[in-house]
C-alpha atoms as a PDB file:
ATOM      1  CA  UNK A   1       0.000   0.000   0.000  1.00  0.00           C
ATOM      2  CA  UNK A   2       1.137   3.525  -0.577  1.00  0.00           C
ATOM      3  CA  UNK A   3       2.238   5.809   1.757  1.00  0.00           C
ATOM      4  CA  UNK A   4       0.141   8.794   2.303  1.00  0.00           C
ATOM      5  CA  UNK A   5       2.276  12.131   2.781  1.00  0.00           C
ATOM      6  CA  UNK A   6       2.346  15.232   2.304  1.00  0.00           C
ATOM      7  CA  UNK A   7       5.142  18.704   2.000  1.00  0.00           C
ATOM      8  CA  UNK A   8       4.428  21.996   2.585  1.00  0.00           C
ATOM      9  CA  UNK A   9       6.140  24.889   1.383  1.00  0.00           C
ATOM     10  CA  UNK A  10       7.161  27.659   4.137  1.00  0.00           C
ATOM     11  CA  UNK A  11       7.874  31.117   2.611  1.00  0.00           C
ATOM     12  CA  UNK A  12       9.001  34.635   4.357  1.00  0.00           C
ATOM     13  CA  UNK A  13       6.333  36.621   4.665  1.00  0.00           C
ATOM     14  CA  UNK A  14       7.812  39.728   4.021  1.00  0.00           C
ATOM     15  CA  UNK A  15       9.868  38.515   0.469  1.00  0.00           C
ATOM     16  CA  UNK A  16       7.860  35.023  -0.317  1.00  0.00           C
ATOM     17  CA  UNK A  17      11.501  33.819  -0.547  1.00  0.00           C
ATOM     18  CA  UNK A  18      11.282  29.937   0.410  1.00  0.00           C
ATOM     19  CA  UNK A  19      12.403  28.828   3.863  1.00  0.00           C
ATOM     20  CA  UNK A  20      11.912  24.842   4.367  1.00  0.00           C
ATOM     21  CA  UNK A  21       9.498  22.240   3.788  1.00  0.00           C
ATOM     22  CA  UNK A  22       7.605  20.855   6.771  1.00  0.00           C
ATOM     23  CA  UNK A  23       6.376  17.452   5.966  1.00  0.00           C
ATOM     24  CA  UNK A  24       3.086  16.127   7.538  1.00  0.00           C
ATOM     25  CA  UNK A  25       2.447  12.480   7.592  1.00  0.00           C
ATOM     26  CA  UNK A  26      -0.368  10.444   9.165  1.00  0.00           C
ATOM     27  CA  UNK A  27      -0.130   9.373  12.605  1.00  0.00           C
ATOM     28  CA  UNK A  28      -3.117   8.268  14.992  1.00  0.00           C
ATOM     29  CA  UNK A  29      -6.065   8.840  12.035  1.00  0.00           C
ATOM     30  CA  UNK A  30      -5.069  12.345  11.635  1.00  0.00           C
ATOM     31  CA  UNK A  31      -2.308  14.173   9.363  1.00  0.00           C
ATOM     32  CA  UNK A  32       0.115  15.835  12.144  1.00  0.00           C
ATOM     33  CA  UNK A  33       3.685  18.032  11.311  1.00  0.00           C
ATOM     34  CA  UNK A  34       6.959  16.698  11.393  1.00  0.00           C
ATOM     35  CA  UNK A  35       7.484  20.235  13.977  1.00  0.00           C
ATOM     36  CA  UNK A  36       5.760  21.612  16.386  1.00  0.00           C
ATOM     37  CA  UNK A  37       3.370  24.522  15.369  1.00  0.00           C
ATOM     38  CA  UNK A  38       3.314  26.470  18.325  1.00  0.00           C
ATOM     39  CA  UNK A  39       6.774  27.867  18.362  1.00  0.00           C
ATOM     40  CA  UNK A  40       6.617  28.400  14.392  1.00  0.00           C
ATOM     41  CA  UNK A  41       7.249  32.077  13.916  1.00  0.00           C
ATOM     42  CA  UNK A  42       4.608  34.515  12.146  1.00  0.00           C
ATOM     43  CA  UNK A  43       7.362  35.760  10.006  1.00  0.00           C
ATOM     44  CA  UNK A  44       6.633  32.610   7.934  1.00  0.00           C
ATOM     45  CA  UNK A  45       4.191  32.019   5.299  1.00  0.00           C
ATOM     46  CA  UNK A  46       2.664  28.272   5.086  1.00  0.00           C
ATOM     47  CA  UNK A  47       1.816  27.337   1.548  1.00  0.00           C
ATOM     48  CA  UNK A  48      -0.729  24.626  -0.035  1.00  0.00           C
ATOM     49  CA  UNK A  49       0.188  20.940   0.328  1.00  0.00           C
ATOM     50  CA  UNK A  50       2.212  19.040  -2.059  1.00  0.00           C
ATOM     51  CA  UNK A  51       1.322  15.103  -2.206  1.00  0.00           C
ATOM     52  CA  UNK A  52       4.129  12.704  -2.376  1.00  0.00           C
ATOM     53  CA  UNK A  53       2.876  10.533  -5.588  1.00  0.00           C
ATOM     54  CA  UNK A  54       4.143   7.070  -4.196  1.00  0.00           C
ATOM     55  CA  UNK A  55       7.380   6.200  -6.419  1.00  0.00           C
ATOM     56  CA  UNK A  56      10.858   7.150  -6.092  1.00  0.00           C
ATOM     57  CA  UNK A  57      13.419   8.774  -8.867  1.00  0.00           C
ATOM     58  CA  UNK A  58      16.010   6.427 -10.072  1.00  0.00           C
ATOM     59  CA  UNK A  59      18.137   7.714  -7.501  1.00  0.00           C
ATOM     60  CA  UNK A  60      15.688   6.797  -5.029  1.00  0.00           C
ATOM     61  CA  UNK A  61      14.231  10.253  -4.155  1.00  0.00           C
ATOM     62  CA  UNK A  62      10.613  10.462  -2.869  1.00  0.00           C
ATOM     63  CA  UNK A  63       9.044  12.062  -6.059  1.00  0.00           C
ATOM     64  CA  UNK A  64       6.543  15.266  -4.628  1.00  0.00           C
ATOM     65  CA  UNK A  65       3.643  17.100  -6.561  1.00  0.00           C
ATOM     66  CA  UNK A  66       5.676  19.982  -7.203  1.00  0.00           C
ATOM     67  CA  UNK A  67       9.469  18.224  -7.408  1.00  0.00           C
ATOM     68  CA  UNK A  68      11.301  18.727 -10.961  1.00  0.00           C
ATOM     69  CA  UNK A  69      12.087  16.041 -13.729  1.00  0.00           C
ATOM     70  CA  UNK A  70      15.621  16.713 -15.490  1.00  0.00           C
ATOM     71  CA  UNK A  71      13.308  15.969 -18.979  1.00  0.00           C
ATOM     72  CA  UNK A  72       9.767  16.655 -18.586  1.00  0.00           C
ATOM     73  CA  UNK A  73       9.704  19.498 -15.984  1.00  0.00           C
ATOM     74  CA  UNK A  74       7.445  19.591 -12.851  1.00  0.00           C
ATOM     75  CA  UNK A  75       4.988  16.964 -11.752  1.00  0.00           C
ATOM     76  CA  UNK A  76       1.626  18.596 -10.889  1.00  0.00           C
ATOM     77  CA  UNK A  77      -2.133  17.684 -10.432  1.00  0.00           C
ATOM     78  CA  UNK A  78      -4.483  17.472 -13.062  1.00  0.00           C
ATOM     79  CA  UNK A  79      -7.676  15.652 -13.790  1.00  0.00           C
ATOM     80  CA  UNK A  80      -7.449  13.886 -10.075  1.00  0.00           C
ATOM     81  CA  UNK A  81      -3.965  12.756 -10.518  1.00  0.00           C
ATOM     82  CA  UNK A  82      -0.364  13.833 -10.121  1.00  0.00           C
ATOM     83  CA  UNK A  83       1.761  13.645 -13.614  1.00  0.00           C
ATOM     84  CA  UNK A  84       4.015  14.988 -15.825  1.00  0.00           C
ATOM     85  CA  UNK A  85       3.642  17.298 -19.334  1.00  0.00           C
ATOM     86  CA  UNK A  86       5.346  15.919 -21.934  1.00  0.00           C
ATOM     87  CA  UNK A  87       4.494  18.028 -25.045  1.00  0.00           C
ATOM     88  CA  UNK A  88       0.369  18.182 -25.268  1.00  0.00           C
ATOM     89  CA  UNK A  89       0.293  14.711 -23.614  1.00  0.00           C
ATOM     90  CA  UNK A  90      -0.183  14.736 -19.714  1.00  0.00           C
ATOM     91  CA  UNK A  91       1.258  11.094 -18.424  1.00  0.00           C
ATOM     92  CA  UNK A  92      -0.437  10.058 -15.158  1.00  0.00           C
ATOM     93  CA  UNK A  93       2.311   8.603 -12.176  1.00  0.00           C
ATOM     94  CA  UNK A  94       0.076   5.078 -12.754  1.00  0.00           C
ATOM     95  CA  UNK A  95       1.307   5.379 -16.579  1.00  0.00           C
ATOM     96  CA  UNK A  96       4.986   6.535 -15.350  1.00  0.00           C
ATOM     97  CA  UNK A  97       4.919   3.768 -12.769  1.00  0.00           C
ATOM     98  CA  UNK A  98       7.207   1.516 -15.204  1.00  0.00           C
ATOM     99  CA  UNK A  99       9.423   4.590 -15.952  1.00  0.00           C
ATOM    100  CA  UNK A 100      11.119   5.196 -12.559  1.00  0.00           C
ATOM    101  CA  UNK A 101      14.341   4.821 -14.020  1.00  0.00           C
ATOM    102  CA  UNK A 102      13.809   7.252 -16.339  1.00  0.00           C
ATOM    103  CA  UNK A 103      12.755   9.769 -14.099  1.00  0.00           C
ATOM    104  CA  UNK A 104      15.566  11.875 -12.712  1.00  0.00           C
ATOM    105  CA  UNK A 105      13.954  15.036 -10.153  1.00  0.00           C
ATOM    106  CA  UNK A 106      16.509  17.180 -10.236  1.00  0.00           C
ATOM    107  CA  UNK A 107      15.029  19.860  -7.829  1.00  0.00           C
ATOM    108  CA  UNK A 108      11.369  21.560  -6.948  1.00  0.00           C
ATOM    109  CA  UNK A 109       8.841  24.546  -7.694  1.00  0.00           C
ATOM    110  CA  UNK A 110      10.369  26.308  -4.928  1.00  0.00           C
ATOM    111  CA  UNK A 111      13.689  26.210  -4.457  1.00  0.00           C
ATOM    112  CA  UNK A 112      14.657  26.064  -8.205  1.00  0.00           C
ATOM    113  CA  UNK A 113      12.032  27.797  -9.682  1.00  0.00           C
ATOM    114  CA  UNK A 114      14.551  29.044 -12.447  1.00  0.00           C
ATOM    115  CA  UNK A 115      14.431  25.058 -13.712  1.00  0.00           C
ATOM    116  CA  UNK A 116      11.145  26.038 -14.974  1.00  0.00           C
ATOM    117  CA  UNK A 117      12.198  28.573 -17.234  1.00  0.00           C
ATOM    118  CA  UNK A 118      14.343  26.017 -19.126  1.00  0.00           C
END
């Protein structure tokens, strides 16, 4: 069965510059932090989740929603599903899942955003 995770995107609020990703994964029934909320400073902007998609890079990295592919550019949602673009075509992750090794993430939306302009 597939793990069920998720990333979030922390930003300055001041700048939007990005800070860190807090990960949340499910624990007792309910989706909890990987830190604790109380002491996170107001300086900081959370952002929308990013879901991890279930299948690893050929280097073994956790692909995200959001994360980078050296070819195809970033995985996002779209019709219910995370995927990659790849021309006019949009290629679910349950079509990809026998192309792992072809996948290569090679950074995210957020910390490499100049990736995307490639």
């Amino acid at each position: 069965m597939r793990e069920i995770k998720f990333r979030v995107p922390v930003t300055k609020y001041e700048t939007g510059e990005f800070v860190k990703f807090l990960y949340e994964t499910l624990d007792c029934g309910c989706f909890a932090f990987n830190e604790c909320m109380r002491d996170f400073p107001n300086t900081l902007v959370i952002g929308e989740e990013e879901q991890f998609t279930g299948q690893k890079d050929k280097n073994g990295r956790e692909i995200y929603e959001g994360d980078i592919d050296k070819k195809y550019g970033p995985f996002f949602f779209q019709d219910g599903c995370i995927g990659l673009k790849c021309g006019e075509d949009f290629f679910s992750m349950s079509e990809l899942f026998t192309m792992p090794f072809y996948i290569e993430i090679i950074g995210n939306i957020h910390e490499n955003p100049d990736l995307l302009e490639k």
